[in-house]
N, C-alpha and C. Protein backbone atom coordinates (compact mmCIF):
# COMPACT_ATOMS: atom_id res chain seq x y z
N UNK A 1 4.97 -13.49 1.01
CA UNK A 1 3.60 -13.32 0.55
C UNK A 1 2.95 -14.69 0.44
N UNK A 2 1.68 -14.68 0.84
CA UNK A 2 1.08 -16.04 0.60
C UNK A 2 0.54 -16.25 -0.24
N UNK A 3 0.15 -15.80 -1.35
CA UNK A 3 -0.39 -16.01 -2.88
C UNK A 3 0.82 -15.19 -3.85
N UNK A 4 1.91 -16.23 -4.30
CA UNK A 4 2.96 -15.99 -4.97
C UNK A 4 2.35 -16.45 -6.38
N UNK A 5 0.95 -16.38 -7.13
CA UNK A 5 0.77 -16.81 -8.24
C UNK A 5 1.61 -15.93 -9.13
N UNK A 6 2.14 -15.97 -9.68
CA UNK A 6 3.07 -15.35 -11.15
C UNK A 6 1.50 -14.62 -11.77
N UNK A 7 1.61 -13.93 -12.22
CA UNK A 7 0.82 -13.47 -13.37
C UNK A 7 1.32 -12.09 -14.60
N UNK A 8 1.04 -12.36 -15.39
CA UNK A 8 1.82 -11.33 -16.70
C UNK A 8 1.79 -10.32 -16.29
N UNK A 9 2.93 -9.08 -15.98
CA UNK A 9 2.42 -7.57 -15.56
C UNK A 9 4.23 -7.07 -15.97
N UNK A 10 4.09 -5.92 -16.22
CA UNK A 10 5.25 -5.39 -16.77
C UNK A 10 6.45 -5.12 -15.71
N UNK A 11 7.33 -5.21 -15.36
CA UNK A 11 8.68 -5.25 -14.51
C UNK A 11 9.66 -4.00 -14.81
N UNK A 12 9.30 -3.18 -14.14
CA UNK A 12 10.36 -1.87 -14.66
C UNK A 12 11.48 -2.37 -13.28
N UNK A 13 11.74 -3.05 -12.05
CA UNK A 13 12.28 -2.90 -11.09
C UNK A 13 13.08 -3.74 -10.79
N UNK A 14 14.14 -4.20 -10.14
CA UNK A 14 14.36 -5.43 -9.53
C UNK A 14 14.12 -5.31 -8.01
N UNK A 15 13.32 -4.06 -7.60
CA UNK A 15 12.54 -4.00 -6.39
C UNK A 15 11.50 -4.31 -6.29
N UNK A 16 10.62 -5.18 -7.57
CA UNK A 16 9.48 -5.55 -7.51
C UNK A 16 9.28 -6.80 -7.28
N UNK A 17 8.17 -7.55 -6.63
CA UNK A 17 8.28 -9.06 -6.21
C UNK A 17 6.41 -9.29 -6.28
N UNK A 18 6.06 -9.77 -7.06
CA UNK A 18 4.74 -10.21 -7.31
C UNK A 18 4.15 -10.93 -5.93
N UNK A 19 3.28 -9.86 -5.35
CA UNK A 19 2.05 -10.58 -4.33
C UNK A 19 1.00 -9.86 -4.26
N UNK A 20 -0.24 -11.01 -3.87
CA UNK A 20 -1.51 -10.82 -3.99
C UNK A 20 -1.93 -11.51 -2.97
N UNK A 21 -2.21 -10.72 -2.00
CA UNK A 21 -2.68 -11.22 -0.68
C UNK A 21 -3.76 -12.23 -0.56
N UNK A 22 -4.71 -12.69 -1.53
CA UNK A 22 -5.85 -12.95 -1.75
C UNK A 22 -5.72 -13.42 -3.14
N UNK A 23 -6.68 -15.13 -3.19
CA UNK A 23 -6.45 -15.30 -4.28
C UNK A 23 -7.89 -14.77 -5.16
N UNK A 24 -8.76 -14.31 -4.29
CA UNK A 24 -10.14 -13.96 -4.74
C UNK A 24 -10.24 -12.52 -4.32
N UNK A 25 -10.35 -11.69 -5.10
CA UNK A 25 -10.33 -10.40 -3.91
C UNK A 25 -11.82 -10.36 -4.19
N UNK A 26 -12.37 -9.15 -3.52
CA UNK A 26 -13.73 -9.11 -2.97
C UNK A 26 -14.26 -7.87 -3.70
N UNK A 27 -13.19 -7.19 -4.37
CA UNK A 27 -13.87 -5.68 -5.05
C UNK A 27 -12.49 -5.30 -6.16
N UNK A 28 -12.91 -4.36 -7.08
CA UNK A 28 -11.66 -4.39 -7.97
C UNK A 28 -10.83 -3.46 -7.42
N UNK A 29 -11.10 -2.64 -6.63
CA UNK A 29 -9.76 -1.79 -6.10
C UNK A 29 -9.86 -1.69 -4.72
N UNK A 30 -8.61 -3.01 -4.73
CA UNK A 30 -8.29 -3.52 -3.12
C UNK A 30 -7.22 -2.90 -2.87
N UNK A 31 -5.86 -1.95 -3.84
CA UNK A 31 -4.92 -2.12 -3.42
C UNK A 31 -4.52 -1.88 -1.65
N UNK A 32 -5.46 -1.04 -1.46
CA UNK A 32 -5.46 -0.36 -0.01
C UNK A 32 -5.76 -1.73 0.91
N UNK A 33 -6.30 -3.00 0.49
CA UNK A 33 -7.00 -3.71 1.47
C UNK A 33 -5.53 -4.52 1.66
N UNK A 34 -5.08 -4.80 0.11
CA UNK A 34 -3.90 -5.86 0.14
C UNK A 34 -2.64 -5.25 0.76
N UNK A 35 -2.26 -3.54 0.42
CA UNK A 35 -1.23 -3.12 1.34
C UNK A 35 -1.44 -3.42 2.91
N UNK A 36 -2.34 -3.32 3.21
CA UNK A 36 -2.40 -3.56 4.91
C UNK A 36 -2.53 -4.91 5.25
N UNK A 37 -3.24 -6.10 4.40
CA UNK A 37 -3.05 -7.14 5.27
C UNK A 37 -1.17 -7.82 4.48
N UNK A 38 -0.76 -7.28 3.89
CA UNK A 38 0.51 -7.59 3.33
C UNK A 38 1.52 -7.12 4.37
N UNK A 39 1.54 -5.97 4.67
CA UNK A 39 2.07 -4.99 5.75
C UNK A 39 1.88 -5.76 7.13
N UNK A 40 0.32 -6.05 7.47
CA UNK A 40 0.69 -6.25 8.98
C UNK A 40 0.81 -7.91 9.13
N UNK A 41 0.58 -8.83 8.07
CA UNK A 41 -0.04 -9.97 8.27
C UNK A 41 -1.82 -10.51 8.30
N UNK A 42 -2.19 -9.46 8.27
CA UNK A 42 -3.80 -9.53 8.93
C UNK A 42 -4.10 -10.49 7.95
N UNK A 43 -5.52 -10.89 8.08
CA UNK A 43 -5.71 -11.73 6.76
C UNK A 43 -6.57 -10.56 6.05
N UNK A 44 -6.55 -10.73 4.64
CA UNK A 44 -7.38 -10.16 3.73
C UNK A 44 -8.53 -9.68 3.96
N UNK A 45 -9.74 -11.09 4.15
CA UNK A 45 -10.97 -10.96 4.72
C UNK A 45 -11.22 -9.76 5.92
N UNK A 46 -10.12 -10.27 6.56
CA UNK A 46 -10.48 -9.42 7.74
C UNK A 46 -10.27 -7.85 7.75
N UNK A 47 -8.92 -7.95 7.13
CA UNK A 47 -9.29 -6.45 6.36
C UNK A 47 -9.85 -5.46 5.65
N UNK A 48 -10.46 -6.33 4.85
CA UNK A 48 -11.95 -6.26 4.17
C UNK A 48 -12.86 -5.89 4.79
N UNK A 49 -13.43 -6.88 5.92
CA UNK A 49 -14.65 -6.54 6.55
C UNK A 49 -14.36 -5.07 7.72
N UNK A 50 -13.02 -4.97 8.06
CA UNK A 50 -12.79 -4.05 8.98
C UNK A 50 -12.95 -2.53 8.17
N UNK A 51 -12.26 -2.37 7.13
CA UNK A 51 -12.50 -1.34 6.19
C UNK A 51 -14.00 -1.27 5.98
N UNK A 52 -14.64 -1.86 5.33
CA UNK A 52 -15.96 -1.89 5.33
C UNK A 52 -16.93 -1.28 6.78
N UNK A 53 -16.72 -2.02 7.73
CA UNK A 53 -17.29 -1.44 8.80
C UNK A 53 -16.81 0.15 9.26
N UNK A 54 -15.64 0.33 8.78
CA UNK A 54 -15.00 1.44 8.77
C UNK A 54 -15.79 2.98 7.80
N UNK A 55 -16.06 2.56 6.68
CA UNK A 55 -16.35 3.49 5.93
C UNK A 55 -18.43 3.82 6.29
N UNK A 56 -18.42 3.51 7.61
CA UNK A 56 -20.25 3.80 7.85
C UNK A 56 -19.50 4.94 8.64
N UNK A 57 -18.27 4.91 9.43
CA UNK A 57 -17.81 5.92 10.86
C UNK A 57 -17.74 7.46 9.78
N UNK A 58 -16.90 6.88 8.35
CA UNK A 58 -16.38 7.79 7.67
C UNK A 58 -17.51 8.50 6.54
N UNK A 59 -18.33 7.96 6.06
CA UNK A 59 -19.22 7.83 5.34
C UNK A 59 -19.21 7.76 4.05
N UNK A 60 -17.95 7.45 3.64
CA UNK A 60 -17.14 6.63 2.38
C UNK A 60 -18.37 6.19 1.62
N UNK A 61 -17.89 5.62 0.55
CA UNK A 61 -18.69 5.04 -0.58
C UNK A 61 -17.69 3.70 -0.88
N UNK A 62 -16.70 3.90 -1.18
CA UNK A 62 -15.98 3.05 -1.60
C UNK A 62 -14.46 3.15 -0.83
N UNK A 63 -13.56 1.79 -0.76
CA UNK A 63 -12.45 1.74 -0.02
C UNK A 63 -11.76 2.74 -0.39
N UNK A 64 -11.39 3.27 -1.76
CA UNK A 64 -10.37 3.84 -1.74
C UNK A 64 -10.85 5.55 -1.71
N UNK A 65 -11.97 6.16 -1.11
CA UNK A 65 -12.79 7.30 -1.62
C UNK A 65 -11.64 8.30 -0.77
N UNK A 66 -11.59 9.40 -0.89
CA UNK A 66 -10.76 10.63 -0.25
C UNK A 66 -10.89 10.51 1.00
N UNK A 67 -9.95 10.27 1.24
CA UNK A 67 -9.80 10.42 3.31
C UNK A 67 -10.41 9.24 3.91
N UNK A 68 -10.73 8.65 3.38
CA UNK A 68 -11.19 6.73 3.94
C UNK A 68 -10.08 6.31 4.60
N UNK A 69 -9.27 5.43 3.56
CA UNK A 69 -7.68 4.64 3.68
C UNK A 69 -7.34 6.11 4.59
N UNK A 70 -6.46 6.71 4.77
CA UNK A 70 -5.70 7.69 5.58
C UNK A 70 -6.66 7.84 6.94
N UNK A 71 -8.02 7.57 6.87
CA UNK A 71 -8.73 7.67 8.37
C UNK A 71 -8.52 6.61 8.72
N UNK A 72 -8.38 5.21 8.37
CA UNK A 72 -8.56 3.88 8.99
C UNK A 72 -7.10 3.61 9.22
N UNK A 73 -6.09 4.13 8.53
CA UNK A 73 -4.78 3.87 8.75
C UNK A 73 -3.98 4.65 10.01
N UNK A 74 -4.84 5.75 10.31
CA UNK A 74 -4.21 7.24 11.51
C UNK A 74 -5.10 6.18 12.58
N UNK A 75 -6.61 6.23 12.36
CA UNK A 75 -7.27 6.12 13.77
C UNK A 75 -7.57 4.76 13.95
N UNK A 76 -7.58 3.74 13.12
CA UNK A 76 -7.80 2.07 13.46
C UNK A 76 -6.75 1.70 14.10
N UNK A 77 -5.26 1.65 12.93
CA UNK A 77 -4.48 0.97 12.97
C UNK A 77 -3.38 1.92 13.77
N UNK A 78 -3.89 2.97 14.11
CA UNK A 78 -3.10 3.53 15.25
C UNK A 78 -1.06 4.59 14.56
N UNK A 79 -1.61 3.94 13.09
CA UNK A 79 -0.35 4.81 11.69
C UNK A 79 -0.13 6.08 11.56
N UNK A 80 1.16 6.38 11.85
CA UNK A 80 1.25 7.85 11.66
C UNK A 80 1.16 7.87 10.60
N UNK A 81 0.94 8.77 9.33
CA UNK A 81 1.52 9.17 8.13
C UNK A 81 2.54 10.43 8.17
N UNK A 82 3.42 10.31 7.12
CA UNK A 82 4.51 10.55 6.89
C UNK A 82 4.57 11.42 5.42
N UNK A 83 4.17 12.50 5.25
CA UNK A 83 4.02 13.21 3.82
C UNK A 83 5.35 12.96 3.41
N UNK A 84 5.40 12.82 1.75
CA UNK A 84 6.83 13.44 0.99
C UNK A 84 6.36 14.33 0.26
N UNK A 85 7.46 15.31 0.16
CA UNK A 85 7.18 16.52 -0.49
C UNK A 85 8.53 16.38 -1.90
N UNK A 86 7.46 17.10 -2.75
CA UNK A 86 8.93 17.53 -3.62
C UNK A 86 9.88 18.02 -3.61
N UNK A 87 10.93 17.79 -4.51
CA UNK A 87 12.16 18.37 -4.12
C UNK A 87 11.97 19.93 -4.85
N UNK A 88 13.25 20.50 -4.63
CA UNK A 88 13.42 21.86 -5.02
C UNK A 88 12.98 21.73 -6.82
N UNK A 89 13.38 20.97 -7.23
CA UNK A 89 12.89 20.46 -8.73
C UNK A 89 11.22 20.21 -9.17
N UNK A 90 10.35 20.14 -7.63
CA UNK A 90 9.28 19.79 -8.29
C UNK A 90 9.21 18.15 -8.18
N UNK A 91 9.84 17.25 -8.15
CA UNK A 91 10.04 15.97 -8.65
C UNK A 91 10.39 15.45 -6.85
N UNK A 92 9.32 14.60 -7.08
CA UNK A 92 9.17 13.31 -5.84
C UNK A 92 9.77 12.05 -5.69
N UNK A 93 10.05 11.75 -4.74
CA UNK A 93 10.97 10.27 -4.66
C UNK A 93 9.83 9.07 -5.16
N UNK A 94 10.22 8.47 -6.17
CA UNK A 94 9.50 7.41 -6.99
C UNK A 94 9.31 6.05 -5.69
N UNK A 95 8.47 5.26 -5.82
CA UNK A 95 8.68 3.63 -5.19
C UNK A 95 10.28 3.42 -5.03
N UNK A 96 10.68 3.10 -5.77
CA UNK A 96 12.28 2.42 -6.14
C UNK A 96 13.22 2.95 -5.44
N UNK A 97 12.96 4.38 -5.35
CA UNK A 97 14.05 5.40 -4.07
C UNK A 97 13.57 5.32 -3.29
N UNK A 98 12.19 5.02 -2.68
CA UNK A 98 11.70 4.50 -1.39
C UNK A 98 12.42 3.42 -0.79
N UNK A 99 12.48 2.12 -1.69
CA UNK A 99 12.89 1.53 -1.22
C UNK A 99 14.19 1.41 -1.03
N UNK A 100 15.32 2.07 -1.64
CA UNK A 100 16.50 2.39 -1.52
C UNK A 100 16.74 2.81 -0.17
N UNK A 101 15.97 3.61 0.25
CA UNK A 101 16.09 4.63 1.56
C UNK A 101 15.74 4.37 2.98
N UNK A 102 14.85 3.28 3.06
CA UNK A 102 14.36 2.22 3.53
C UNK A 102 14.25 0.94 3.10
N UNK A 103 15.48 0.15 3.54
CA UNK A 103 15.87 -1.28 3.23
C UNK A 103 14.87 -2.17 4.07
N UNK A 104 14.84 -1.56 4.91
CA UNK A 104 14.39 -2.35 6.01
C UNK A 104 13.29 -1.99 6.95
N UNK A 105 12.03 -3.02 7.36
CA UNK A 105 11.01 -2.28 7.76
C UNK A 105 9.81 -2.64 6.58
N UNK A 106 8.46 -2.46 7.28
CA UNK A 106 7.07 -2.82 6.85
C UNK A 106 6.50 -1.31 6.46
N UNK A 107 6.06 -0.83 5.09
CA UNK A 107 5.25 0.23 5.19
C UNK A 107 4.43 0.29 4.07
N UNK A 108 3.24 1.09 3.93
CA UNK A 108 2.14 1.13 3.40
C UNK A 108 2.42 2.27 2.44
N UNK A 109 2.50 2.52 1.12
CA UNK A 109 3.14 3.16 0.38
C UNK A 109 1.87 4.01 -0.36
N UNK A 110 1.71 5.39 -0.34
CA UNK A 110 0.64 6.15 -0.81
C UNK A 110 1.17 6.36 -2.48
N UNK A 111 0.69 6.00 -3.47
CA UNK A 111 1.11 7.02 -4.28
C UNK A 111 0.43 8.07 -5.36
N UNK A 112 -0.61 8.05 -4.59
CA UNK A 112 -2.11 9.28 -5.47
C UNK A 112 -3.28 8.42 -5.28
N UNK A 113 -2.83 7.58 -6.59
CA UNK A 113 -4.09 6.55 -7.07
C UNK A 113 -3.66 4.90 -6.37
N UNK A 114 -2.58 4.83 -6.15
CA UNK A 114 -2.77 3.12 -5.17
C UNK A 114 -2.22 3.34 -4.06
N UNK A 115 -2.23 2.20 -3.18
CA UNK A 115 -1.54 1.55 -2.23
C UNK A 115 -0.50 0.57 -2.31
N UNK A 116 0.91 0.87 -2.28
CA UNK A 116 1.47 -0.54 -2.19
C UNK A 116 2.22 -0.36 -1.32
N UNK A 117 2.60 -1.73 -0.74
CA UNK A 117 3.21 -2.60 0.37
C UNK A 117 4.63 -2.68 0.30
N UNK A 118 5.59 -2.29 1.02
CA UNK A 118 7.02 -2.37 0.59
C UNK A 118 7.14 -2.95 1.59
N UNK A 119 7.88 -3.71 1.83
CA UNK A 119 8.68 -5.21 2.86
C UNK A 119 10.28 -5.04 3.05
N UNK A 120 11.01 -4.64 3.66
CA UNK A 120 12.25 -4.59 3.60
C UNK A 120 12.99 -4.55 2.03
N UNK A 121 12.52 -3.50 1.73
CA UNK A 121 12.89 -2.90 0.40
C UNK A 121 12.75 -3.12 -1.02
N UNK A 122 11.31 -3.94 -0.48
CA UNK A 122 10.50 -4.61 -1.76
C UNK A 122 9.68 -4.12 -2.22
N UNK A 123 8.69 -3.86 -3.19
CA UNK A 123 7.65 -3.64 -3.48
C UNK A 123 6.90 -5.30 -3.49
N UNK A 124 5.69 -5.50 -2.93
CA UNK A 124 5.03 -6.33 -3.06
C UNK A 124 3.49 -6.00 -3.05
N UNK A 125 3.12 -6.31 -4.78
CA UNK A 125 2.11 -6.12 -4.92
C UNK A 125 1.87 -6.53 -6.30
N UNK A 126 0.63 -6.51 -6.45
CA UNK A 126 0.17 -6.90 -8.03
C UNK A 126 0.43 -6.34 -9.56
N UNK A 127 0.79 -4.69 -8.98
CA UNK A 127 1.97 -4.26 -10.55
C UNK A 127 2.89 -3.79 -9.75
N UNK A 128 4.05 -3.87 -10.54
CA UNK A 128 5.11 -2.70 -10.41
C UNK A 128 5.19 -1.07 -10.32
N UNK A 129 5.01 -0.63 -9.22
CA UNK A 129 4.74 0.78 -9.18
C UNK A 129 5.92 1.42 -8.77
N UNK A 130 7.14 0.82 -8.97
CA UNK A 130 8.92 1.33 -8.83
C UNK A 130 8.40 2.64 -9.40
N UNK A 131 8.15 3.00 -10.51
CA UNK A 131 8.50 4.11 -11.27
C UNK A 131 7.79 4.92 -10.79
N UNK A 132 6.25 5.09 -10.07
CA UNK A 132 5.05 6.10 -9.39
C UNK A 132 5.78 6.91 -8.20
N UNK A 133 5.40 7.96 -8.34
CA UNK A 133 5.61 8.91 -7.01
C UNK A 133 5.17 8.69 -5.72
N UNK A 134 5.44 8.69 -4.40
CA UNK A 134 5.62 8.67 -3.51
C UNK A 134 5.02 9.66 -2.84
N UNK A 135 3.69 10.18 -2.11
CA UNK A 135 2.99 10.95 -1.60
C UNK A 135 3.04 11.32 -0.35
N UNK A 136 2.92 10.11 0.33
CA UNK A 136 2.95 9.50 1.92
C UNK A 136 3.10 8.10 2.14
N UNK A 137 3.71 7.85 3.12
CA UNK A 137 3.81 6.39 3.96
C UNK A 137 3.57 6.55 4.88
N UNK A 138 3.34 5.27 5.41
CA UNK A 138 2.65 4.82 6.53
C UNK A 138 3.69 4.04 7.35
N UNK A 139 4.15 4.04 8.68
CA UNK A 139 5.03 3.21 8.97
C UNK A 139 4.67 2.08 9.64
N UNK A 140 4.78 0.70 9.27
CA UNK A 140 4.22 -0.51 10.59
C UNK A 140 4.92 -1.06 11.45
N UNK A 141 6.13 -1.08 10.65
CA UNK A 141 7.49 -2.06 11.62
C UNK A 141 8.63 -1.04 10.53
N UNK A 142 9.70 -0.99 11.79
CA UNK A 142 10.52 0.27 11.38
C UNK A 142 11.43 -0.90 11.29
């Protein structure tokens, strides 16, 4: 990650690894902007402005609005998505068993309300979301 600033946030994981793609972000809910340029390399900005130009096709309001992120991720970036479903229990594979299950490999991690970035069996992102459910992923590099 290229902005390794430390900052105070709670650690439920030892699959968690503090990054922030951007040391300025551009809106308060980027996670969707920072999973993808974290994921592919892109730079921030540019992901920014590409989402943005993105949500006039979609007619979005905001990055993270219903079916935005999942349109720019299927038809931009060319991403399958990958549903998880619950188990027979009702109960979904958390971040942390994500990354258990996939050591290895770049993917864009859905989990309701954010986006985070897992890196060869990391979480990298601005909180720890080990413990959040697992909706869909995105795959970039297997």
């Amino acid at each position: 990650c290229s902005h390794k600033t430390e900052k105070s946030t709670t650690v439920f994981s030892d699959k968690y690894r503090y990054c922030n793609a951007t040391i300025t972000p551009k809106t308060n809910n980027d996670s969707i902007i920072r999973a993808i340029s974290i994921t592919t390399e892109m730079d921030y900005g540019d992901v920014f402005s590409s989402l943005n130009r993105h949500k006039k096709i979609t007619g979005a309001h905001y990055f993270c609005s219903p079916g935005h992120p999942q349109d720019y991720l299927s038809n931009v970036l060319n991403l399958e998505r990958v549903p998880v479903h619950p188990d027979e229990n009702g109960t979904r594979m958390t971040v942390s068993e994500f990354c258990d299950k996939y050591p290895a490999g770049r993917y864009i991690v859905s989990t309701g309300n954010e986006w985070s970035a897992v890196v060869d069996g990391f979480i990298l992102d601005t909180k720890d979301c080990s413990k959040d459910s697992v909706y869909a992923y995105y795959v970039v590099e297997s």
